[in-house]
Structure formats: structure tokens, C-alpha cells
Protein backbone atom coordinates (compact mmCIF):
# COMPACT_ATOMS: atom_id res chain seq x y z
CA UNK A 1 -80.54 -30.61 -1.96
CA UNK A 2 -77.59 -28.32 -0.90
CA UNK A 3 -74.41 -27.77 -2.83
CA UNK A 4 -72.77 -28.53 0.38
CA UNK A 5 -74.08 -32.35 0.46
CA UNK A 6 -71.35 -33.33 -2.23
CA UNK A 7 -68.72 -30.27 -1.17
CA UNK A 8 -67.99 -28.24 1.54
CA UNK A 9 -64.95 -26.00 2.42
CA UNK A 10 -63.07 -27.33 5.03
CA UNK A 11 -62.62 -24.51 7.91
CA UNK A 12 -60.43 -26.17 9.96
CA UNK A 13 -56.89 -24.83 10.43
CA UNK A 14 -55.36 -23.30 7.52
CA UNK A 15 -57.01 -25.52 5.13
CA UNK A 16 -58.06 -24.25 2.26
CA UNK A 17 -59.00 -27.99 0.44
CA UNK A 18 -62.21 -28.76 -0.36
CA UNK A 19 -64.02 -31.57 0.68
CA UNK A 20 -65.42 -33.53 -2.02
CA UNK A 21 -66.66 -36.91 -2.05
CA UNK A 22 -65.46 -38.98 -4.60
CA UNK A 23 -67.94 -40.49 -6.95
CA UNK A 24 -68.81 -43.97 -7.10
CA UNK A 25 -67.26 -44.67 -10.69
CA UNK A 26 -64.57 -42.16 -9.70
CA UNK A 27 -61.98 -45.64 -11.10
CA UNK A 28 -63.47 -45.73 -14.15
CA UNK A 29 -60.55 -45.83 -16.95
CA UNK A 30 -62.57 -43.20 -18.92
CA UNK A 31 -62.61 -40.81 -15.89
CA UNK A 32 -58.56 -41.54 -15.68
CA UNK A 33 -58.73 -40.05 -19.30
CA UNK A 34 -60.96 -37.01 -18.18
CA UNK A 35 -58.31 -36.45 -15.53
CA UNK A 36 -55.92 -35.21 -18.02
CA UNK A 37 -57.89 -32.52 -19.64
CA UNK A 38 -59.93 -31.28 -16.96
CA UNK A 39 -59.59 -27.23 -17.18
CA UNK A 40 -57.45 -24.91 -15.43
CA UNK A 41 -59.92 -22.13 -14.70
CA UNK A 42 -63.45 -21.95 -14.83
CA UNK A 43 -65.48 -19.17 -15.41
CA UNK A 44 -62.44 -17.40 -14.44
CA UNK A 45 -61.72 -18.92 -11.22
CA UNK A 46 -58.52 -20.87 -10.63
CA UNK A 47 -58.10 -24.52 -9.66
CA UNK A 48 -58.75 -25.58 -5.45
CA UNK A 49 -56.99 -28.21 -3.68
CA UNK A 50 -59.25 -30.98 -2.65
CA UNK A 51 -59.76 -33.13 -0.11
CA UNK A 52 -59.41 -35.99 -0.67
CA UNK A 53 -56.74 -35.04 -3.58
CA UNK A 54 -58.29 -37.43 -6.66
CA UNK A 55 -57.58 -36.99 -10.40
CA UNK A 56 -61.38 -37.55 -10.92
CA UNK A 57 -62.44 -34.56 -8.70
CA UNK A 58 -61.23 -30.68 -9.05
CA UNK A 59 -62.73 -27.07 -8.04
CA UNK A 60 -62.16 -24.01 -8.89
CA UNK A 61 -62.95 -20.30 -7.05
CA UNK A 62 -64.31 -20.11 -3.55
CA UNK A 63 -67.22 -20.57 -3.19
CA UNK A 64 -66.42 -23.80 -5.29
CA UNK A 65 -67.43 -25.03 -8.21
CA UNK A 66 -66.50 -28.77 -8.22
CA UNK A 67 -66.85 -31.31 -10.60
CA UNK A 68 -66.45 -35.00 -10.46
CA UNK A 69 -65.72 -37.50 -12.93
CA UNK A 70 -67.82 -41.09 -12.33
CA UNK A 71 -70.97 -40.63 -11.30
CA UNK A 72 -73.79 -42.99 -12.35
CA UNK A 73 -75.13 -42.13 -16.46
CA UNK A 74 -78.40 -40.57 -16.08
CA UNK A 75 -81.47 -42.21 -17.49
CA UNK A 76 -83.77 -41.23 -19.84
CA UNK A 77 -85.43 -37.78 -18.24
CA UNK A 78 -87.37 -34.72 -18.39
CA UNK A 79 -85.89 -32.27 -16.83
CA UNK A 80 -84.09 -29.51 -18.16
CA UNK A 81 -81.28 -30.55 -20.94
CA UNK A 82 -78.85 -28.33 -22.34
CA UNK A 83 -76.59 -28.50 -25.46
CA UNK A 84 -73.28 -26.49 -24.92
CA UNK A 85 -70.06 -27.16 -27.26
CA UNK A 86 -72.05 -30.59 -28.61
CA UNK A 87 -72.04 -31.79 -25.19
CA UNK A 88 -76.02 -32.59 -23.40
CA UNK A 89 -75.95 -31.96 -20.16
CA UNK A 90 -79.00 -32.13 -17.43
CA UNK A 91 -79.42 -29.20 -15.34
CA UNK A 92 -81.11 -29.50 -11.71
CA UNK A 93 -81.56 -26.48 -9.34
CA UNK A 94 -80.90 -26.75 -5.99
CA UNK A 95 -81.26 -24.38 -3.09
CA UNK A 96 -77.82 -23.00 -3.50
CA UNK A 97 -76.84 -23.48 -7.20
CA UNK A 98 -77.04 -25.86 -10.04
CA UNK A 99 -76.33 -29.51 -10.41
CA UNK A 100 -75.10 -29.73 -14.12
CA UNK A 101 -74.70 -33.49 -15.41
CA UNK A 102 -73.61 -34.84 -18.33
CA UNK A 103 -76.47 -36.44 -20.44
CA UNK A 104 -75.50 -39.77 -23.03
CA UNK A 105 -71.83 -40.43 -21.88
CA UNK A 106 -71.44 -43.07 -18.87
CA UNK A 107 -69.96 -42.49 -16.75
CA UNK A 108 -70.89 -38.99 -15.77
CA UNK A 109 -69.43 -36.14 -14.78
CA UNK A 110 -71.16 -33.61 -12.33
CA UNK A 111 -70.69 -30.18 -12.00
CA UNK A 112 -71.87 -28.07 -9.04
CA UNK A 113 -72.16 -24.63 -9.42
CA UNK A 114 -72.93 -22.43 -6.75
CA UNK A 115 -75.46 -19.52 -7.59
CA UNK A 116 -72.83 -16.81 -6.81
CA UNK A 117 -71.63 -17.99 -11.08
CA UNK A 118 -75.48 -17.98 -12.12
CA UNK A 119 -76.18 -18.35 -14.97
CA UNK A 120 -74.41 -21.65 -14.52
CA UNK A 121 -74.93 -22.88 -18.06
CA UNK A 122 -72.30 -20.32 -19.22
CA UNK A 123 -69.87 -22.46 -17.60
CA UNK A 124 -69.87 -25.38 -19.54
CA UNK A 125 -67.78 -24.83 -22.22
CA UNK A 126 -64.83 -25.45 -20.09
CA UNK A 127 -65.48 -29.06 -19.52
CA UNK A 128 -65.95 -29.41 -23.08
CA UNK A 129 -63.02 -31.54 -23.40
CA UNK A 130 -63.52 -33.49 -20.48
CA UNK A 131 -67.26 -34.08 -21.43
CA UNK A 132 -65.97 -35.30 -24.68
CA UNK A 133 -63.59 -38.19 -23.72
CA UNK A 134 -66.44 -39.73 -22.29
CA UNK A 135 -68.27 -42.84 -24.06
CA UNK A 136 -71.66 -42.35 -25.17
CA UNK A 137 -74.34 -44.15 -24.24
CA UNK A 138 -77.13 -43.70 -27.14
CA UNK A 139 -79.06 -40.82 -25.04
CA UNK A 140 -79.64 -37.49 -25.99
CA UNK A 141 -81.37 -33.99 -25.52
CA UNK A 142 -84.17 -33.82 -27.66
């Protein structure tokens, strides 16, 4: 799966929005929370306009990392889960980056990463806060 499914950079005109579809739980009230603390920078990179302009969606740097608030909690799994500032999170790779997830709050918030910030784990303590308004939902890294 491609970075680009979820995000791409608009080239048209003089836009410089990215295009980000919104998630399905995107109204969630706890994602209206996550809204107000979602960072200013990440991984030094400063915030991106998006397209559509959303509270639950931001990026940051070009390429983008984007993250969006209200996708689906993840079930039980095996793949790859990572504790960073008390927060789990499930990492996937994909062909042009990382698809980092939160792991026990619902809903979730996704974070794509694009390989040019590898190692993308060393990102996540910026959504810390965000991450943390969440509600749990009894799973955990083990």
C-alpha cells in the first residue's frame, strides 16, 4: 500500500494543500478533543494546509507526514507494536513509509510517515498528547 492512497500533494496551480481523506470516525467528539492539541511541528517540519481543511486531519513537511484522527480501533494483532511516551502504537511498512496507528484507544489516529523521516518511530512523541485524549479500549502491546 502507498503513502499516497490516504495523501497526496495536490500539484495543481499554486496549491500547496494536501489531499487527505478524512477518516471515517473523523466526527467523533474524542477526535474534536485531539483537534486541539495536535502538534505544531513534527520531527521538525512545520504544519501543511490540507485539503479538505478538517480539525481531525493535519501534515507537516513536504513530503508529508499526515495524521488523522478517527480511524477504526485496531483489533487484537501481531504485528509490530511500539510503546513511545506510554502510548502503543502498531507500526505497518509500506512501500513508501510507515503506517503508525494507535493501539487500545478507539478511535484511532493514523500517522503516515514517509521514509524520507525513517526511522519513523522517532516521531511519535509529538502526538503524545493527542494519542492521550483518546479513550482506551482494554488493548495493549504486550
Amino acid at each position: 500500500m502507498l503513502l499516497s492512497g490516504v495523501a497526496l500533494l495536490a500539484l495543481t496551480g499554486c496549491s500547496s494543500s494536501v489531499e487527505v481523506a478524512e477518516a471515517p470516525l473523523a466526527q467523533d467528539p474524542a477526535c474534536t478533543e485531539v483537534a486541539r492539541v495536535w502538534p505544531q511541528t513534527v520531527g521538525g517540519q512545520e504544519l501543511r494546509d490540507t485539503s479538505p481543511s478538517v480539525p481531525s486531519v493535519r501534515a507537516w513537511g513536504d513530503p508529508a507526514i499526515v495524521a488523522r484522527c478517527g480511524v477504526p480501533a485496531l483489533p487484537p494483532t501481531t504485528q509490530q507494536c511500539i510503546d513511545a511516551s506510554g502510548i502503543d502504537w502498531v507500526a505497518e511498512d509500506l512501500s513508501d513509509g510507515v503506517r503508525l496507528t494507535t493501539f487500545g484507544r478507539d478511535p484511532a489516529i493514523e500517522v503516515l510517515v514517509p521514509n524520507t523521516y525513517a526511522p519513523a518511530p522517532l516521531l511519535l512523541p509529538a502526538f503524545a498528547d493527542a494519542a492521550q485524549v483518546l479513550p482506551k479500549n482494554g488493548h495493549a502491546c504486550v
